[in-house]
C-alpha atoms as a PDB file:
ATOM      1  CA  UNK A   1      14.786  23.608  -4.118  1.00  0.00           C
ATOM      2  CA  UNK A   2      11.870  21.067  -2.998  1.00  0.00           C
ATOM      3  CA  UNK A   3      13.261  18.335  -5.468  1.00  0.00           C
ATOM      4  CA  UNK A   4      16.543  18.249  -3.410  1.00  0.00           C
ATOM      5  CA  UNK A   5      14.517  17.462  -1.052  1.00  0.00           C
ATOM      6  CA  UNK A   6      12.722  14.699  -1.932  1.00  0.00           C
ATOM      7  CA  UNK A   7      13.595  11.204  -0.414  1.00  0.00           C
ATOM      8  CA  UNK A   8      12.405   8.326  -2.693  1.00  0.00           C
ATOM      9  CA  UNK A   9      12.630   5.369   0.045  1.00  0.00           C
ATOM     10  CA  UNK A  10      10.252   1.992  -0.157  1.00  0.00           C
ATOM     11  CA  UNK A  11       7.025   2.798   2.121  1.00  0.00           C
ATOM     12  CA  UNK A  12       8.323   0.710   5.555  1.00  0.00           C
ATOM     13  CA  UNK A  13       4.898  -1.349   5.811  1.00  0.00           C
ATOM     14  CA  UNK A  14       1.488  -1.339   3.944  1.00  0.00           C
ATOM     15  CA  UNK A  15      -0.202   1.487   4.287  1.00  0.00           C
ATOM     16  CA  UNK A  16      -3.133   1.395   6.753  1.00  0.00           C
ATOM     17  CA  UNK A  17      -4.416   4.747   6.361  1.00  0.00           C
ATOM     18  CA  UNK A  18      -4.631   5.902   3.046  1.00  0.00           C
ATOM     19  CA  UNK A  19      -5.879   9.824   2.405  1.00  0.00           C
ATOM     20  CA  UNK A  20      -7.228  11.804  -0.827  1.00  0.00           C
ATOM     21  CA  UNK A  21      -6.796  15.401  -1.378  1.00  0.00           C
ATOM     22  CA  UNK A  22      -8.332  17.288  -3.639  1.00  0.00           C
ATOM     23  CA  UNK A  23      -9.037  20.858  -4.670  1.00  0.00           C
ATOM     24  CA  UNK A  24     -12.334  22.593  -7.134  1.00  0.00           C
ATOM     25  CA  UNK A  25     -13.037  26.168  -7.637  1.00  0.00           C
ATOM     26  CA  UNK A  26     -16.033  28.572  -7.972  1.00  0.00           C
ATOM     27  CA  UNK A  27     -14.779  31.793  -9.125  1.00  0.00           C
ATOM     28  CA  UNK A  28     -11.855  33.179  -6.825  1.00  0.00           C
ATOM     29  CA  UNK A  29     -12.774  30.753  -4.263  1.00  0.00           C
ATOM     30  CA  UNK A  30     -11.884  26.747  -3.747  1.00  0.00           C
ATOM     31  CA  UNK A  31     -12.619  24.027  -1.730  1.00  0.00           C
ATOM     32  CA  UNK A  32      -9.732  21.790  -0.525  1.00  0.00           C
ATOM     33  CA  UNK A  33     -11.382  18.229   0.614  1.00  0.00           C
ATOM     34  CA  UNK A  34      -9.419  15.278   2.379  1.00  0.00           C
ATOM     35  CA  UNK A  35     -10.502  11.663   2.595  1.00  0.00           C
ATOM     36  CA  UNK A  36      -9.112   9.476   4.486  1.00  0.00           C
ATOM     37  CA  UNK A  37     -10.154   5.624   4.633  1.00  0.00           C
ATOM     38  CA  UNK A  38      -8.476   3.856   7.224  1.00  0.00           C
ATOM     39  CA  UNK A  39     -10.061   2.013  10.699  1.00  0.00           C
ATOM     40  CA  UNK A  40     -12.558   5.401  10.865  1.00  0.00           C
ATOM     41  CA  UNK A  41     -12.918   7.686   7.560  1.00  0.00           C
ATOM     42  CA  UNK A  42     -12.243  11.074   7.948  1.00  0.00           C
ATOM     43  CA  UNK A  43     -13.370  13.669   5.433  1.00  0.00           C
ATOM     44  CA  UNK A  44     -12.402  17.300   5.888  1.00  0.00           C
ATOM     45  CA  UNK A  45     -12.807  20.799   4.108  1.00  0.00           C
ATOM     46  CA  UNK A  46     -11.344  24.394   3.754  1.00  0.00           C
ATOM     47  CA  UNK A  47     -12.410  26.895   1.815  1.00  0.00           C
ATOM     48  CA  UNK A  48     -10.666  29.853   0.723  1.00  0.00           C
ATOM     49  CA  UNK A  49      -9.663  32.458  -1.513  1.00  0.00           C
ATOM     50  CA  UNK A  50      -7.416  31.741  -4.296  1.00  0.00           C
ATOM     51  CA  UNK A  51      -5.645  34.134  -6.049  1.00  0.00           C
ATOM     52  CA  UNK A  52      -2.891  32.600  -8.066  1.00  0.00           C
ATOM     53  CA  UNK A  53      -4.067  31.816 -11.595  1.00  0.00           C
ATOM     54  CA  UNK A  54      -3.823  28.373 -13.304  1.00  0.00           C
ATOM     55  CA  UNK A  55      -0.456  28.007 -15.445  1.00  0.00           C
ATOM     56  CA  UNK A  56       0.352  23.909 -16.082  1.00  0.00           C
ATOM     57  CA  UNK A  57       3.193  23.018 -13.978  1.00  0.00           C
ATOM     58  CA  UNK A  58       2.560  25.752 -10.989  1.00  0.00           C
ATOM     59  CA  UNK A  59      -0.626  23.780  -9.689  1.00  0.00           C
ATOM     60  CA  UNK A  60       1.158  23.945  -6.333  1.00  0.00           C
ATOM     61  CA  UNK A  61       0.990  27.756  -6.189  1.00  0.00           C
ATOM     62  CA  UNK A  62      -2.323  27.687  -6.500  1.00  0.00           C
ATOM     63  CA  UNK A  63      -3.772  25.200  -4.279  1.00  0.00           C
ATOM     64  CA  UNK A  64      -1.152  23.915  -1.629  1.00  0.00           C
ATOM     65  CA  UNK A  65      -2.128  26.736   0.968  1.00  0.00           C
ATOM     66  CA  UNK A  66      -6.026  24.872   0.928  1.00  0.00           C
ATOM     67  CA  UNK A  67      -4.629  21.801   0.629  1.00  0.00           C
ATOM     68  CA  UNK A  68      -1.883  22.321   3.699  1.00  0.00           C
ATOM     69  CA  UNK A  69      -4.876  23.885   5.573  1.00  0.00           C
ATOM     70  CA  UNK A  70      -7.450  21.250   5.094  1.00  0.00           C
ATOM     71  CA  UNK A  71      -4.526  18.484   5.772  1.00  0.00           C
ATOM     72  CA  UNK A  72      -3.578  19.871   9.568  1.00  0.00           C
ATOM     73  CA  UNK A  73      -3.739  17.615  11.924  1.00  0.00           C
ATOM     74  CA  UNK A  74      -4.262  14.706   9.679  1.00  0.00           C
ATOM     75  CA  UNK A  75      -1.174  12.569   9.271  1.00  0.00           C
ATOM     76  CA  UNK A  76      -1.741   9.151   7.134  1.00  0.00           C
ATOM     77  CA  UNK A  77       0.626   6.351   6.041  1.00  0.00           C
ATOM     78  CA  UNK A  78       0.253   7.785   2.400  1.00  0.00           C
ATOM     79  CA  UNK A  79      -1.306  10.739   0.774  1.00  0.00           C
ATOM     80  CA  UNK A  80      -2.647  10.565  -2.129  1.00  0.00           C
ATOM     81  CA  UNK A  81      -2.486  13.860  -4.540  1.00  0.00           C
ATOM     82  CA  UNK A  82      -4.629  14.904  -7.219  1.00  0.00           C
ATOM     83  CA  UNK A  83      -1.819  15.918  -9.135  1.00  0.00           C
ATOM     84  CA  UNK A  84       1.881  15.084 -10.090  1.00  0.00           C
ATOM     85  CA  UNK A  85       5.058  14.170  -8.084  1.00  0.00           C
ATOM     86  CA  UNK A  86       8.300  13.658  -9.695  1.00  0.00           C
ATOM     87  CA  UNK A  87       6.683  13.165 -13.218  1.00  0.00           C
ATOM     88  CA  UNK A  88       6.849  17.056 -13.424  1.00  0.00           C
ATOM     89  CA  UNK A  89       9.911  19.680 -15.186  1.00  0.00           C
ATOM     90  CA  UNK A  90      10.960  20.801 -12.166  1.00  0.00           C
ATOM     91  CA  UNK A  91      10.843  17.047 -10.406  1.00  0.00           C
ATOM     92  CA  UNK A  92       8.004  18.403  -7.965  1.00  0.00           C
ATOM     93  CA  UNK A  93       4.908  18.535  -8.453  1.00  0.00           C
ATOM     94  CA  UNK A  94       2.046  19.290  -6.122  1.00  0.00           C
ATOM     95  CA  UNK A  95       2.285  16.060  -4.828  1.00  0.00           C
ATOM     96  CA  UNK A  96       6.218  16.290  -4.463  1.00  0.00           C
ATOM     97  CA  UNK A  97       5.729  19.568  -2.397  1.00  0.00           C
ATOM     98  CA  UNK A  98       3.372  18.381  -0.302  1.00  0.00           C
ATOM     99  CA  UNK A  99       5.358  15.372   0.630  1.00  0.00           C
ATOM    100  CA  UNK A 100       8.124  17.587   1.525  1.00  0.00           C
ATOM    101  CA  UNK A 101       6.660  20.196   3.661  1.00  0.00           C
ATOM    102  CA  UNK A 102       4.274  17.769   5.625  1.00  0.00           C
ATOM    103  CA  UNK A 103       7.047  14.665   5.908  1.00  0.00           C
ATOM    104  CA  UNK A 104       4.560  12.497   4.853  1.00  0.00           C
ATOM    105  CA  UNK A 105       4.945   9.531   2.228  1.00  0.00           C
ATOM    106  CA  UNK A 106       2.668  11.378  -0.938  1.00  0.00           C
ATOM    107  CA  UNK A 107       1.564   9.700  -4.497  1.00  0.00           C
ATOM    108  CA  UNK A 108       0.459  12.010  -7.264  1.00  0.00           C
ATOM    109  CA  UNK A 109      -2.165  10.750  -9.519  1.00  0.00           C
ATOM    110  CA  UNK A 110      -2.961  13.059 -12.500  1.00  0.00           C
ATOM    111  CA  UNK A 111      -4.829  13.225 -15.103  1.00  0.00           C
ATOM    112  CA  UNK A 112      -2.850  14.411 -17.911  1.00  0.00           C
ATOM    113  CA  UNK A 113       1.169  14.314 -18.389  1.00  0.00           C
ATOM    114  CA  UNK A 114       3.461  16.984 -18.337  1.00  0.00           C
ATOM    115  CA  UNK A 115       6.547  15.718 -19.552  1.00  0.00           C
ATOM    116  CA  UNK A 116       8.712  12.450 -20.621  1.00  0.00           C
ATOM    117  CA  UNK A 117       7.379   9.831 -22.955  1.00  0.00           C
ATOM    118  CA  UNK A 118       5.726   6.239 -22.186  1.00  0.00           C
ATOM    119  CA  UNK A 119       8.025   3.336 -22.235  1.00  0.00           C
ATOM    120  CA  UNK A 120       6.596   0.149 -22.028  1.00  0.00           C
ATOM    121  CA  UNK A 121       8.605  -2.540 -20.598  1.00  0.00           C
ATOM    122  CA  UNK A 122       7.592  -5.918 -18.812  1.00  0.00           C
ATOM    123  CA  UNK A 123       3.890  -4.933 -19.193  1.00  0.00           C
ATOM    124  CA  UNK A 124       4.262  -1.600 -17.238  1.00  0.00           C
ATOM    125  CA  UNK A 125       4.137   1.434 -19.172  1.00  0.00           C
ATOM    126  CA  UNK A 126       6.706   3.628 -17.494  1.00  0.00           C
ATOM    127  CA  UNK A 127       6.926   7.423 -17.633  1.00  0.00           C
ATOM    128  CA  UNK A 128      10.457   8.515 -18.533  1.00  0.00           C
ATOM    129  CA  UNK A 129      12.156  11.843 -18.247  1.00  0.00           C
ATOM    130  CA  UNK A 130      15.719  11.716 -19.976  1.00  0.00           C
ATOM    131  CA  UNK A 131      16.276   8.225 -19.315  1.00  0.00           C
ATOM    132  CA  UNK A 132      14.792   7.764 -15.993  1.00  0.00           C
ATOM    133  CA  UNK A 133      11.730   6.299 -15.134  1.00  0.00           C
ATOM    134  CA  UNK A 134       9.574   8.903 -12.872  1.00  0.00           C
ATOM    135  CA  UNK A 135       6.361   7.566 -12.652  1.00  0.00           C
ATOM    136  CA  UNK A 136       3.535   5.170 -14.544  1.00  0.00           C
ATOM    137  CA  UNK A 137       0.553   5.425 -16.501  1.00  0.00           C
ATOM    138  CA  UNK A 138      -2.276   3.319 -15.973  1.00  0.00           C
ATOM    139  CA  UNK A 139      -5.363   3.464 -18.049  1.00  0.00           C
ATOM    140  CA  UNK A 140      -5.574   7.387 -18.277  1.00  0.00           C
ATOM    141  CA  UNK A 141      -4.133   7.869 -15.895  1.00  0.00           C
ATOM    142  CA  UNK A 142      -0.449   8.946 -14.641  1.00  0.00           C
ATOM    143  CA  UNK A 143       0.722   7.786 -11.014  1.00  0.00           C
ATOM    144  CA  UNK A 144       4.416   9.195  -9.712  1.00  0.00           C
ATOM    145  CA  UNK A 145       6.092   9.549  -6.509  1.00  0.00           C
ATOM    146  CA  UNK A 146       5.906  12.277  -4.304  1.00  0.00           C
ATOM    147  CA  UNK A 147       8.074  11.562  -1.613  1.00  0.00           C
ATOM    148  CA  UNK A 148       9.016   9.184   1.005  1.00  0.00           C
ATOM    149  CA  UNK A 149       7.517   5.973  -1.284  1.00  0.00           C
ATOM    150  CA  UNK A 150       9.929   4.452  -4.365  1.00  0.00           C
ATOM    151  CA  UNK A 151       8.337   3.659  -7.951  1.00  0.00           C
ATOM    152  CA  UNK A 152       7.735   0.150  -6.663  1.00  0.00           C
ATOM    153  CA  UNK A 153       5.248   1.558  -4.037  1.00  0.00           C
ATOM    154  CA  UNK A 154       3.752   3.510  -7.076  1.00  0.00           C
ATOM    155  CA  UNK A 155       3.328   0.684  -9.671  1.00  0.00           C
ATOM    156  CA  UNK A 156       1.658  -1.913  -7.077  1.00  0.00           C
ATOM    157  CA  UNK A 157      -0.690   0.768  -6.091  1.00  0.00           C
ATOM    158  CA  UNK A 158      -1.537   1.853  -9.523  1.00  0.00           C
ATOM    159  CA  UNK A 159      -2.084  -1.804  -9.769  1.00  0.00           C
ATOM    160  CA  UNK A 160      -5.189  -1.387  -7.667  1.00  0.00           C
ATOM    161  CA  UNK A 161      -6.762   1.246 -10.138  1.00  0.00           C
ATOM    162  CA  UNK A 162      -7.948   4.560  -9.316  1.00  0.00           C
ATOM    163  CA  UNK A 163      -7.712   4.948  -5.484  1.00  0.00           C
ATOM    164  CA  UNK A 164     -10.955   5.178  -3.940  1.00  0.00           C
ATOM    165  CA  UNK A 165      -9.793   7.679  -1.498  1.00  0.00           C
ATOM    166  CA  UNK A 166      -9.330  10.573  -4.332  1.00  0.00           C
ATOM    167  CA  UNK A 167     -12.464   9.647  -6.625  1.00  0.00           C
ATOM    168  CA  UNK A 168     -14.376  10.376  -2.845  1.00  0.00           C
ATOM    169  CA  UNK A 169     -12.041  13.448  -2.579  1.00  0.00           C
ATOM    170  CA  UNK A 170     -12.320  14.680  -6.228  1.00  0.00           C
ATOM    171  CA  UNK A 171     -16.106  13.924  -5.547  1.00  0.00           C
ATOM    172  CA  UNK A 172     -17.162  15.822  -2.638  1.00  0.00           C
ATOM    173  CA  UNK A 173     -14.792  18.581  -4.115  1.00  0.00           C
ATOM    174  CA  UNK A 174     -17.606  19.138  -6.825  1.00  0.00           C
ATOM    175  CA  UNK A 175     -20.164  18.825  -4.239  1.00  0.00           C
ATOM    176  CA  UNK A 176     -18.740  21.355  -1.593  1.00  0.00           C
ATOM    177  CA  UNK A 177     -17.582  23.896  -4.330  1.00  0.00           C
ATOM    178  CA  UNK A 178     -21.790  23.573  -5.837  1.00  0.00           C
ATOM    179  CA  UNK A 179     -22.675  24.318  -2.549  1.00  0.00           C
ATOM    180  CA  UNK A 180     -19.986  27.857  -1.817  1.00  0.00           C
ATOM    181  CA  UNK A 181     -21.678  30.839  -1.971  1.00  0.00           C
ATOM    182  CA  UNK A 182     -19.498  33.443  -3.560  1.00  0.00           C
ATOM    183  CA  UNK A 183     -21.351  36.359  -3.417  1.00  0.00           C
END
């Protein structure tokens, strides 16, 4: 249902605020941190309970809600996902669901692929899924669209190598979920 929804559209204007989101665990609990990097930077957290288990391709079920919770009231140009968008079997990813429930222009960046094969043509290598390209992989790692941005918004900002918004994100993930007490 979410991949009907998706709208892959060139991003209007360069993105001015760019944010990272980014989820780690400790036990049942996890830590949803967002970085944003833009004329101010704005980090936030939630922690919460988590009680759907980690199957590949379901990411969303398990850490959306933190992730939706930590991004309230935040709305940047472009959201950055630690996770897939369209490169995904059911064409939506974490990053792809986010996208569509917030209306916000969303990039996943992951770390491993889930489906298609690499294509390279013109010096990019593409990631294609029957035929179509859905996303890119740079170095190791794999950038695709989420919503509201096209392929060309992905490849120039994989061009730009790993966003520094997400490392911070993926970061202070580590650092807040060290710090949980789950007792």
């Amino acid at each position: 249902m979410i991949a009907k929804q998706v709208n892959l559209v060139k991003l209007e204007r360069e993105p001015r605020e760019m944010c990272g989101v980014d989820v780690a665990y400790k036990g049942e609990m996890g830590v949803a941190v967002v970085v944003c990097d833009g004329e101010t930077q704005i980090i936030k957290k939630v922690k919460g309970r988590v009680s759907f288990p980690y199957i590949p391709g379901l990411l969303f079920m398990r850490e959306a809600p933190l992730m939706v919770k930590a991004l309230e009231d935040v709305k940047p140009d472009l959201l950055l996902v630690d996770g897939h968008g369209i490169a995904h079997p059911r064409r939506s990813g974490i990053a792809t669901v986010l996208g569509v429930l917030l209306e916000t222009p969303t990039v996943g960046v992951a770390k491993s692929r889930l489906v298609g094969e690499i294509v390279e043509e013109g010096g990019v290598n593409y990631v294609t899924l029957n035929g179509e390209r859905v996303g890119v992989k740079v170095g190791k790692y794999y950038y695709s669209p989420g919503n509201l941005v096209s392929l060309d918004d992905v490849i120039q900002l994989s061009k730009m190598g790993y966003p520094k918004v997400l490392r911070e994100a993926d970061r202070l993930s580590k650092v807040y979920r060290n710090e949980m007490d789950i007792s």
